[in-house]
Each structure stands twice: as C-alpha cells, then as structure tokens.
N, C-alpha and C. Protein backbone atom coordinates (compact mmCIF):
# COMPACT_ATOMS: atom_id res chain seq x y z
N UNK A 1 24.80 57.62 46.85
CA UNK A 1 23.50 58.18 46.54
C UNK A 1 22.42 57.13 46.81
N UNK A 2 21.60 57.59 47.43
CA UNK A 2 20.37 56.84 47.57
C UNK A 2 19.34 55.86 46.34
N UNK A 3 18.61 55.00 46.32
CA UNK A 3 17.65 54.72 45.37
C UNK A 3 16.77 55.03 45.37
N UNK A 4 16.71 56.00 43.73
CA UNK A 4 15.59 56.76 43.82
C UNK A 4 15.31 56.72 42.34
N UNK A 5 14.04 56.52 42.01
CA UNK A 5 13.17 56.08 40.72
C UNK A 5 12.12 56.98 40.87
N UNK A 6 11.69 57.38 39.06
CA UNK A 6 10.01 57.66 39.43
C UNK A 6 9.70 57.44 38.16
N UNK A 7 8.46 57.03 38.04
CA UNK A 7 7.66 56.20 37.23
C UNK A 7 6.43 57.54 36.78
N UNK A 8 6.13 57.45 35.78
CA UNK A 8 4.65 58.03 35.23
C UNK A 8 3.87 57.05 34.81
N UNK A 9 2.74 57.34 35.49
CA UNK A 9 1.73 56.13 35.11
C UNK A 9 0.28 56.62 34.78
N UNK A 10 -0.67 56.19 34.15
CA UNK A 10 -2.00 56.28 33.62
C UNK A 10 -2.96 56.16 34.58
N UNK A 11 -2.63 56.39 36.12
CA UNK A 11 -3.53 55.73 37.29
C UNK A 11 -3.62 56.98 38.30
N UNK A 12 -4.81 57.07 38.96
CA UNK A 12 -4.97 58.23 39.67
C UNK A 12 -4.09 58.19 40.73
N UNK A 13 -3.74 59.18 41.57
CA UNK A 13 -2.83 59.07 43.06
C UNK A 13 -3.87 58.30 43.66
N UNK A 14 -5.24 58.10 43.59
CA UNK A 14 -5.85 57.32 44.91
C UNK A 14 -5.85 55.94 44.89
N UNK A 15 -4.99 55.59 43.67
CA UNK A 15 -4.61 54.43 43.00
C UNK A 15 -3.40 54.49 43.59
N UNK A 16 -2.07 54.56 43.29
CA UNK A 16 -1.16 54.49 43.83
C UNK A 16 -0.92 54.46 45.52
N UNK A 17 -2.10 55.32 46.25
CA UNK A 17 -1.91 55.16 47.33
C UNK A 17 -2.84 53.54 47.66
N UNK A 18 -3.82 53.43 47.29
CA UNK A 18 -4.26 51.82 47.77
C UNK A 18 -3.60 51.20 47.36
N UNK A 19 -2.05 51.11 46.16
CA UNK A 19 -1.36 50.29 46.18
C UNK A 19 -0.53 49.97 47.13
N UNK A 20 -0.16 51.22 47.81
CA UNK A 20 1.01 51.58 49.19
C UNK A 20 0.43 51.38 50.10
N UNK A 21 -0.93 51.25 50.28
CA UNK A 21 -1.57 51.09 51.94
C UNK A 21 -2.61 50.14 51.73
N UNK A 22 -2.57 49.28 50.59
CA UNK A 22 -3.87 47.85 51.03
C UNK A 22 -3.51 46.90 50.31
N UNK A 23 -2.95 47.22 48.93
CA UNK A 23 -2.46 45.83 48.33
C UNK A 23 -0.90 46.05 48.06
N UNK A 24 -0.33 45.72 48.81
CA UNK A 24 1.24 45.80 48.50
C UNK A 24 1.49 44.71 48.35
N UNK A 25 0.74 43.06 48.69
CA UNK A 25 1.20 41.99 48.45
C UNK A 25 0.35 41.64 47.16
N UNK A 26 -0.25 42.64 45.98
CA UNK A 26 -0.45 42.34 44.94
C UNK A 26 0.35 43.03 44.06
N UNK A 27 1.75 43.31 44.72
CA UNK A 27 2.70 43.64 43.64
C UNK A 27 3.91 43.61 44.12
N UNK A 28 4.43 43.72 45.84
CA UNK A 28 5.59 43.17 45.96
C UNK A 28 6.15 42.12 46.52
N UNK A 29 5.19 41.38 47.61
CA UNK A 29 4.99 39.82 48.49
C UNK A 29 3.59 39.30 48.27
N UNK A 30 3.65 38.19 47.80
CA UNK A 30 2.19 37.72 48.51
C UNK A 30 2.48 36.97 49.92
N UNK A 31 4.13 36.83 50.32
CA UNK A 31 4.34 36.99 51.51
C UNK A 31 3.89 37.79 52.69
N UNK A 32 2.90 38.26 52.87
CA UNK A 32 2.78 39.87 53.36
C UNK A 32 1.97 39.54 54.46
N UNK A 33 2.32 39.64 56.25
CA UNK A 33 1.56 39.45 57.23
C UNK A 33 1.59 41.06 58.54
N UNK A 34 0.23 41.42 58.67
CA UNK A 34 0.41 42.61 58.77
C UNK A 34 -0.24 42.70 60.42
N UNK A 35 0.16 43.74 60.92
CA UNK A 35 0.39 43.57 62.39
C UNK A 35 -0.33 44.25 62.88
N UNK A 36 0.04 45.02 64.46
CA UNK A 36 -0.57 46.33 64.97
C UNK A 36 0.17 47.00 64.10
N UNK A 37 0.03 48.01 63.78
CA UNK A 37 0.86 49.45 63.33
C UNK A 37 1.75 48.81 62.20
N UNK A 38 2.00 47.67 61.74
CA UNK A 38 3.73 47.47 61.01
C UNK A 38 3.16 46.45 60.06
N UNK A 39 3.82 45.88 59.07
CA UNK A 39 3.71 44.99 58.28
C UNK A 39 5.21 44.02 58.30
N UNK A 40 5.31 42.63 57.94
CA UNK A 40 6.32 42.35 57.11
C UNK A 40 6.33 42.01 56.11
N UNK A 41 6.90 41.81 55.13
CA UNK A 41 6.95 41.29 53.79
C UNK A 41 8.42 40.07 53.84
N UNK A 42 7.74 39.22 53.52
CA UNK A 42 8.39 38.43 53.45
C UNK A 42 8.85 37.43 51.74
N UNK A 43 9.86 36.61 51.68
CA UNK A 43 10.81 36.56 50.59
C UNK A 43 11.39 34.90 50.55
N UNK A 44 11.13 33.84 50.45
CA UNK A 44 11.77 32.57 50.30
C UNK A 44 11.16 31.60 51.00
N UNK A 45 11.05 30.38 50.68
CA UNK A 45 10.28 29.35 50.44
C UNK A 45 10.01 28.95 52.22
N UNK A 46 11.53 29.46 53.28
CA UNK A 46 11.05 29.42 54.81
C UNK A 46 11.07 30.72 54.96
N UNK A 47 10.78 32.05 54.27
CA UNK A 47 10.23 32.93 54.83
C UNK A 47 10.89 33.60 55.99
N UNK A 48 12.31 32.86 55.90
CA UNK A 48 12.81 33.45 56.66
C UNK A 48 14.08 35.38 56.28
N UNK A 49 13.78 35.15 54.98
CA UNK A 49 14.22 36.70 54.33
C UNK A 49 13.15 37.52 54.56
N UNK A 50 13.00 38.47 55.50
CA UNK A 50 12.01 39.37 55.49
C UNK A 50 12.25 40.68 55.70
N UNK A 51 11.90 41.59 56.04
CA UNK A 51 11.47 43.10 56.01
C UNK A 51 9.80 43.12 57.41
N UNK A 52 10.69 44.15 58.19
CA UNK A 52 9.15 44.47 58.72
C UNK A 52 9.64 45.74 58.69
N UNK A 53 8.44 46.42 58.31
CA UNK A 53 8.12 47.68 58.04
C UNK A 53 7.14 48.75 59.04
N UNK A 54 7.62 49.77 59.39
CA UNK A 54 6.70 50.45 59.91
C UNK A 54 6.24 51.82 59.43
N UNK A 55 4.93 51.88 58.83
CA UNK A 55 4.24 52.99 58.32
C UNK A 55 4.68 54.69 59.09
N UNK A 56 5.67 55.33 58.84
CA UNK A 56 5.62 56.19 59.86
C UNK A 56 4.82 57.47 59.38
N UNK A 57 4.58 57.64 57.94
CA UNK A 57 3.54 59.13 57.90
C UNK A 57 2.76 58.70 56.35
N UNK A 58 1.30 59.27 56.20
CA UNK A 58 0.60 58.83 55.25
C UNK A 58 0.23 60.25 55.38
N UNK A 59 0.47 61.01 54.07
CA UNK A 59 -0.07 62.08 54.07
C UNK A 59 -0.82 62.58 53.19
N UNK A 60 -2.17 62.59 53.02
CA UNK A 60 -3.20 62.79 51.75
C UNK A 60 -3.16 62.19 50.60
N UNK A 61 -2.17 60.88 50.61
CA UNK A 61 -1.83 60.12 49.67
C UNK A 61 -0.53 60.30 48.62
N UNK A 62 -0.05 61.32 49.06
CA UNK A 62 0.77 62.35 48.37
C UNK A 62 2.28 62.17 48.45
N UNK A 63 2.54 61.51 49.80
CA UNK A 63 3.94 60.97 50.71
C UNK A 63 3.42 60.16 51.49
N UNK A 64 4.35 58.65 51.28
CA UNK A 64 4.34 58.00 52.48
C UNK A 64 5.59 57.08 52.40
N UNK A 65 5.58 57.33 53.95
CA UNK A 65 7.22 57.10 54.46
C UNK A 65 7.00 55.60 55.44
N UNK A 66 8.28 54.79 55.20
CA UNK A 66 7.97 53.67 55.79
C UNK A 66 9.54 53.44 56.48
N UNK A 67 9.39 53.01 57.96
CA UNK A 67 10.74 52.65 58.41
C UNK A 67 11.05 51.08 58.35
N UNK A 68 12.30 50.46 57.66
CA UNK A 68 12.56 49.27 58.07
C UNK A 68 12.88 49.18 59.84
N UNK A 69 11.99 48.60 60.36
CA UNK A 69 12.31 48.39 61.88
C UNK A 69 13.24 46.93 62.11
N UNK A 70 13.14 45.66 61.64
CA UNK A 70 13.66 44.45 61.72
C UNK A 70 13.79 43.67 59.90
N UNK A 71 15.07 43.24 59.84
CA UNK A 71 15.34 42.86 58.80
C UNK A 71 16.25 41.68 58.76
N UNK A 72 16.18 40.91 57.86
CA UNK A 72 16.68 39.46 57.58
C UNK A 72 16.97 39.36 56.60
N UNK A 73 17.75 39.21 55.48
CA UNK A 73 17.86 39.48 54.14
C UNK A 73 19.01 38.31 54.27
N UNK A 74 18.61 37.37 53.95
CA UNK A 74 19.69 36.36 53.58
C UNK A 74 19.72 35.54 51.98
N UNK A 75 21.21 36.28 51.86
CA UNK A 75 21.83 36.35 50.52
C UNK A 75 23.56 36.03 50.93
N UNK A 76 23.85 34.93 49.98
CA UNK A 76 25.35 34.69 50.43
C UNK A 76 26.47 36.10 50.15
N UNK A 77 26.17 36.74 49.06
CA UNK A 77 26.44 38.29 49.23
C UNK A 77 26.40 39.18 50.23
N UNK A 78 25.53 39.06 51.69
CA UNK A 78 25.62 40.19 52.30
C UNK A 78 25.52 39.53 53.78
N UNK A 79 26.72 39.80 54.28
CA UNK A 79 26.93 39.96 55.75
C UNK A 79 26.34 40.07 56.99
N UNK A 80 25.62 41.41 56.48
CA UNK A 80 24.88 41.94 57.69
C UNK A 80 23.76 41.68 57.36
N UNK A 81 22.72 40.88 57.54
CA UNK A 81 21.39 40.84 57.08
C UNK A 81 20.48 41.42 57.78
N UNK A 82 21.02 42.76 58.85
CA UNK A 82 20.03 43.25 58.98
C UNK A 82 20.19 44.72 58.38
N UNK A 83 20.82 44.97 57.30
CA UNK A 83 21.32 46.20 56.95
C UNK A 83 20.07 47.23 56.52
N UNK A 84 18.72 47.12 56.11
CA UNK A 84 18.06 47.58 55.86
C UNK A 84 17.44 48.27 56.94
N UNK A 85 17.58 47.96 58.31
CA UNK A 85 17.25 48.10 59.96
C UNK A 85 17.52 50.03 59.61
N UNK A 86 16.18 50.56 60.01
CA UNK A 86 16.64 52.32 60.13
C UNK A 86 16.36 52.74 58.74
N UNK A 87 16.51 52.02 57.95
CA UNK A 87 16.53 52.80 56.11
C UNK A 87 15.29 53.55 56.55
N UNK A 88 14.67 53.88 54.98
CA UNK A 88 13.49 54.72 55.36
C UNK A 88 13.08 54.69 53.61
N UNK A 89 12.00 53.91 52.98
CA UNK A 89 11.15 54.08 52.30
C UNK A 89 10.23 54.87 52.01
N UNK A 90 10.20 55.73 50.95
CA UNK A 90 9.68 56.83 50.82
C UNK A 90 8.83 57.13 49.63
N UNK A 91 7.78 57.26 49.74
CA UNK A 91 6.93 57.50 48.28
C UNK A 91 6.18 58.94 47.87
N UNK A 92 6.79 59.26 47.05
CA UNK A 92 5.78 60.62 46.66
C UNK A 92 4.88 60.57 45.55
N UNK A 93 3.59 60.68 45.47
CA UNK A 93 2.73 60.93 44.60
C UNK A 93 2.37 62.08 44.44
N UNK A 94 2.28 62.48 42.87
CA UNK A 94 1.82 63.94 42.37
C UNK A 94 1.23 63.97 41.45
N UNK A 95 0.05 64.10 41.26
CA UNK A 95 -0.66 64.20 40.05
C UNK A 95 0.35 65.35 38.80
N UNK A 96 0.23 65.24 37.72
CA UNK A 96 1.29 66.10 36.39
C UNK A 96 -0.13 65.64 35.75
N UNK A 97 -0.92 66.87 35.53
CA UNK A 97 -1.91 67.10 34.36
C UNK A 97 -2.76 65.68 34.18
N UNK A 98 -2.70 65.30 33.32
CA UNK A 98 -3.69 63.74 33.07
C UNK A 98 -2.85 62.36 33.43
N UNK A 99 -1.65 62.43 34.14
CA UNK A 99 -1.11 61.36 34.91
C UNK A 99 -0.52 61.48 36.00
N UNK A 100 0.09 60.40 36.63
CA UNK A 100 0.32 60.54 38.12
C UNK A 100 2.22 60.19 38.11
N UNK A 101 2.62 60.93 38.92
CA UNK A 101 4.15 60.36 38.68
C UNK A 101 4.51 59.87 39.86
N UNK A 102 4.96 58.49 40.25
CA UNK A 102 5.42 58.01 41.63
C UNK A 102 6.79 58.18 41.96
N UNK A 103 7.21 58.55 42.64
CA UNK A 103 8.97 58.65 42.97
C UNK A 103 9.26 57.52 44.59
N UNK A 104 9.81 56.34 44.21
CA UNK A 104 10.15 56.31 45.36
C UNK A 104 11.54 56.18 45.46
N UNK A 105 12.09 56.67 47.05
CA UNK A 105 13.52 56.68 47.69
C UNK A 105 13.48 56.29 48.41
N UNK A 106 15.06 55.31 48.66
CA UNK A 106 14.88 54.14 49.98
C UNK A 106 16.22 55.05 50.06
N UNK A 107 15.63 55.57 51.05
CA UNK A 107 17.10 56.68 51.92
C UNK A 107 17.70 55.61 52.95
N UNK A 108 18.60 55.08 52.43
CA UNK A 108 19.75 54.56 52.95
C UNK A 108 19.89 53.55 52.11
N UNK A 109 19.71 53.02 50.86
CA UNK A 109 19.66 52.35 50.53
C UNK A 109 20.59 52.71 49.24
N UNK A 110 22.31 52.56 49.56
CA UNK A 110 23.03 53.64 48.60
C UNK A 110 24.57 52.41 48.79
N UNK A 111 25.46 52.71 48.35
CA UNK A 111 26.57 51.23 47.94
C UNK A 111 27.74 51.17 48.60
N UNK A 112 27.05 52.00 49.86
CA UNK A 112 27.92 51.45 51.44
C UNK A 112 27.39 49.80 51.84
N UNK A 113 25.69 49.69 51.57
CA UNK A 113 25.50 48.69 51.81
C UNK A 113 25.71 47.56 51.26
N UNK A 114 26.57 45.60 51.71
CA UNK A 114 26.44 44.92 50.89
C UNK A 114 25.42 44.60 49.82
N UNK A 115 24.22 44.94 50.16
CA UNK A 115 22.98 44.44 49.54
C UNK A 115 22.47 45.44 48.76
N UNK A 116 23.38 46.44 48.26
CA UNK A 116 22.93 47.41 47.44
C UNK A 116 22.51 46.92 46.15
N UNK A 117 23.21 46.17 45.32
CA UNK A 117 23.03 45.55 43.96
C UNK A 117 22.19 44.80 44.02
N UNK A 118 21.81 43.99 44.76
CA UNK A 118 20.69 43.32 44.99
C UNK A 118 18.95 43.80 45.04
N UNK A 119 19.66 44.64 46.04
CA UNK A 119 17.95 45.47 46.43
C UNK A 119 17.68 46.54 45.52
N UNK A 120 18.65 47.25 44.08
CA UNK A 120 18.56 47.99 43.94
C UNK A 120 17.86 46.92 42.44
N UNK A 121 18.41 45.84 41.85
CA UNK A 121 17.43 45.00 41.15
C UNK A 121 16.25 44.32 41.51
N UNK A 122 15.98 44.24 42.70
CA UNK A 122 14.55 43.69 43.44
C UNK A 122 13.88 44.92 43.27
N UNK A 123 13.92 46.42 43.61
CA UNK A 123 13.64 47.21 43.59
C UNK A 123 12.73 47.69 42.14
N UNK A 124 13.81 47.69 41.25
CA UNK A 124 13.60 47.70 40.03
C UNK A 124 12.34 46.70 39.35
N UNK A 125 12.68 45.51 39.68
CA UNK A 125 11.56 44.81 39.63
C UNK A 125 10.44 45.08 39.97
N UNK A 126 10.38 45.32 41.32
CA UNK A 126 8.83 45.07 42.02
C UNK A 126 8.53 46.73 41.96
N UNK A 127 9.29 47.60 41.61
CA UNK A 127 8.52 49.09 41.62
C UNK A 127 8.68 49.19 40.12
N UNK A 128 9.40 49.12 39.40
CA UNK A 128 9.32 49.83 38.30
C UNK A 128 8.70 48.93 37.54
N UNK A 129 8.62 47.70 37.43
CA UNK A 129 7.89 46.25 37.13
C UNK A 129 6.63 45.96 37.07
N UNK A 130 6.78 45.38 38.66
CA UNK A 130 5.50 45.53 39.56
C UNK A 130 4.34 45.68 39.87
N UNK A 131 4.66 46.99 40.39
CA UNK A 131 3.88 48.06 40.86
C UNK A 131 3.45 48.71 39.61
N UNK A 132 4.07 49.33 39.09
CA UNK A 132 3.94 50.23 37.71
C UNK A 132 2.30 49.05 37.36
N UNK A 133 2.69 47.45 36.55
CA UNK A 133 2.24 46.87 35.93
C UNK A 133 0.78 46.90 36.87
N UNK A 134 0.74 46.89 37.93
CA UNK A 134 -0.14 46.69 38.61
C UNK A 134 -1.16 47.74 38.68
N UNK A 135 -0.54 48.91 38.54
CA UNK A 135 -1.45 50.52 38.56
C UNK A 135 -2.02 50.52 36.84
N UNK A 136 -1.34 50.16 36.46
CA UNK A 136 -1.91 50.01 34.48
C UNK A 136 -2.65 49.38 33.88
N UNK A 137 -2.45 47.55 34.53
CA UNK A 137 -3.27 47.00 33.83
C UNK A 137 -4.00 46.03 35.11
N UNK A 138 -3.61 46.03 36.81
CA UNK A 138 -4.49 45.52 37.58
C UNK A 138 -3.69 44.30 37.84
N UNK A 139 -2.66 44.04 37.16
CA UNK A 139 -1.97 42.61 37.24
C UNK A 139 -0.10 42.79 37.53
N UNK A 140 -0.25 42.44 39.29
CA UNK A 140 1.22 42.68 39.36
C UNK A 140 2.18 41.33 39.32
N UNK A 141 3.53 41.86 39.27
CA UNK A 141 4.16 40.66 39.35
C UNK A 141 4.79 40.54 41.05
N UNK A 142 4.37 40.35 41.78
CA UNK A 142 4.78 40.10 43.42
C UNK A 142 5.48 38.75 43.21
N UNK A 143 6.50 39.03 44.25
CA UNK A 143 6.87 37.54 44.98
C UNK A 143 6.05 36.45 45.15
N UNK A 144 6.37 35.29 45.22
CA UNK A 144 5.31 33.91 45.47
C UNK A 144 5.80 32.84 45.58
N UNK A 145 5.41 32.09 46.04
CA UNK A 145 5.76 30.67 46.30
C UNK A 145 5.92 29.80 44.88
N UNK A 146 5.68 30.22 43.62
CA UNK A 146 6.22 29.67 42.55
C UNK A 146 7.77 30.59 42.54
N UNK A 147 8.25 31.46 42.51
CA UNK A 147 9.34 32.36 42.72
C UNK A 147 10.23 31.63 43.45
N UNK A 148 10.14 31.28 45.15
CA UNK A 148 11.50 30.67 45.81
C UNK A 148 11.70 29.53 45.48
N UNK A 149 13.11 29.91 45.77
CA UNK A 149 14.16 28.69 45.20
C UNK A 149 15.28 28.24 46.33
C-alpha cells in the first residue's frame, strides 16, 4: 500500500497550496534549488541525497501532483538510490466547513521499496510535522545545515 496521510488544519487551501508551490523549503529543505519546470530538494551536508521533482499538474489548488524524475537517496539501508525515480507525489486539498484537510500520497512509495521505512518517517516528519506546523503557526521544521550529519 502506498503512503498516504491527511492532516486537518486551521489554514485556508490558498495556504496549503503556497506551501506546495512557493515555500516548500520553509518546511521540507532549505536545501531547495529550483529550475526550468522542476525543483530539487536536497538532504546532507554534500547535498549529495537529493530528489528532483517535476510539477506535473496544479489544479485550482485543490491537487497537485509531482513526479520524482532523478533521485539519490543515500542511506546504508537502501541499494538502489534511485528508487524514488517515476513515484508520483500527490496532494489533495479540500476545504471541510471551517478547515482545510491535506491528504498526501506518494504512489509508489509502498514496502517493495528498500527505503520505505525511512521515507515513510521523513515523510511523517516533514508533512505531518512540518508542513502541518508551518500552515498553523508560520514556523516549519525543514531540513538544514544544522540537521546533517
């Protein structure tokens, strides 16, 4: 089964979406160097653990879907460090009466992969953590150069 979370939070969807499309390195990298069309996010002190991402649909703020295109994930746990290559990050926002509920699913991101336990506690962190902390009170906890080790 895939990883899939959703959060209720006190913050409008037009909040959640400028979290997903302008400050993502104020809650999951301050690693974060962003391209034509793609971003990466990057993870350790040479920056060489990363994620590049490509935005593939933004839709009224409501869904947005992101493809891992190139990946590096180096962890003595996992083999293939480019296993995240093809996944597909997925966010739905829906307003529910006087709050907003975020769901995201990293469709492929399920315990075929070595790096499932891993990414599924990074995950946890920086979305349910995070992000959440960041839509509530303005103050996220992102990755940083006090962080690698």
């Amino acid at each position: 089964m895939d990883y899939s979370k959703t959060i209720t939070i006190d913050a409008t969807p037009d909040a959640a979406h400028q979290a997903l499309t302008k400050d993502i390195s104020l809650w999951w990298s301050e690693e974060l160097a962003v391209h034509e069309g793609s971003f990466t996010i990057g993870f350790g002190e040479t920056k060489k653990t990363f994620n590049t991402i490509l935005p593939a649909s933004i839709e009224s703020g409501f869904e947005i879907a992101w493809i891992c295109t190139a990946a590096n994930l180096l962890h003595p746990d996992v083999g293939n460090p480019e296993e995240w290559v093809g996944t597909r990050i997925v966010w739905n926002v829906k307003l529910d009466g006087g709050t907003t509920n975020v769901t995201l699913t990293h469709v492929g991101l399920n315990e075929t992969l070595q790096c499932h336990d891993i990414c599924v506690r990074g995950w946890d962190h920086f979305f349910l953590d995070s992000f959440q902390a960041y839509l509530t009170t303005g103050q996220g906890n992102p990755f940083g150069p006090s962080q690698a080790a």
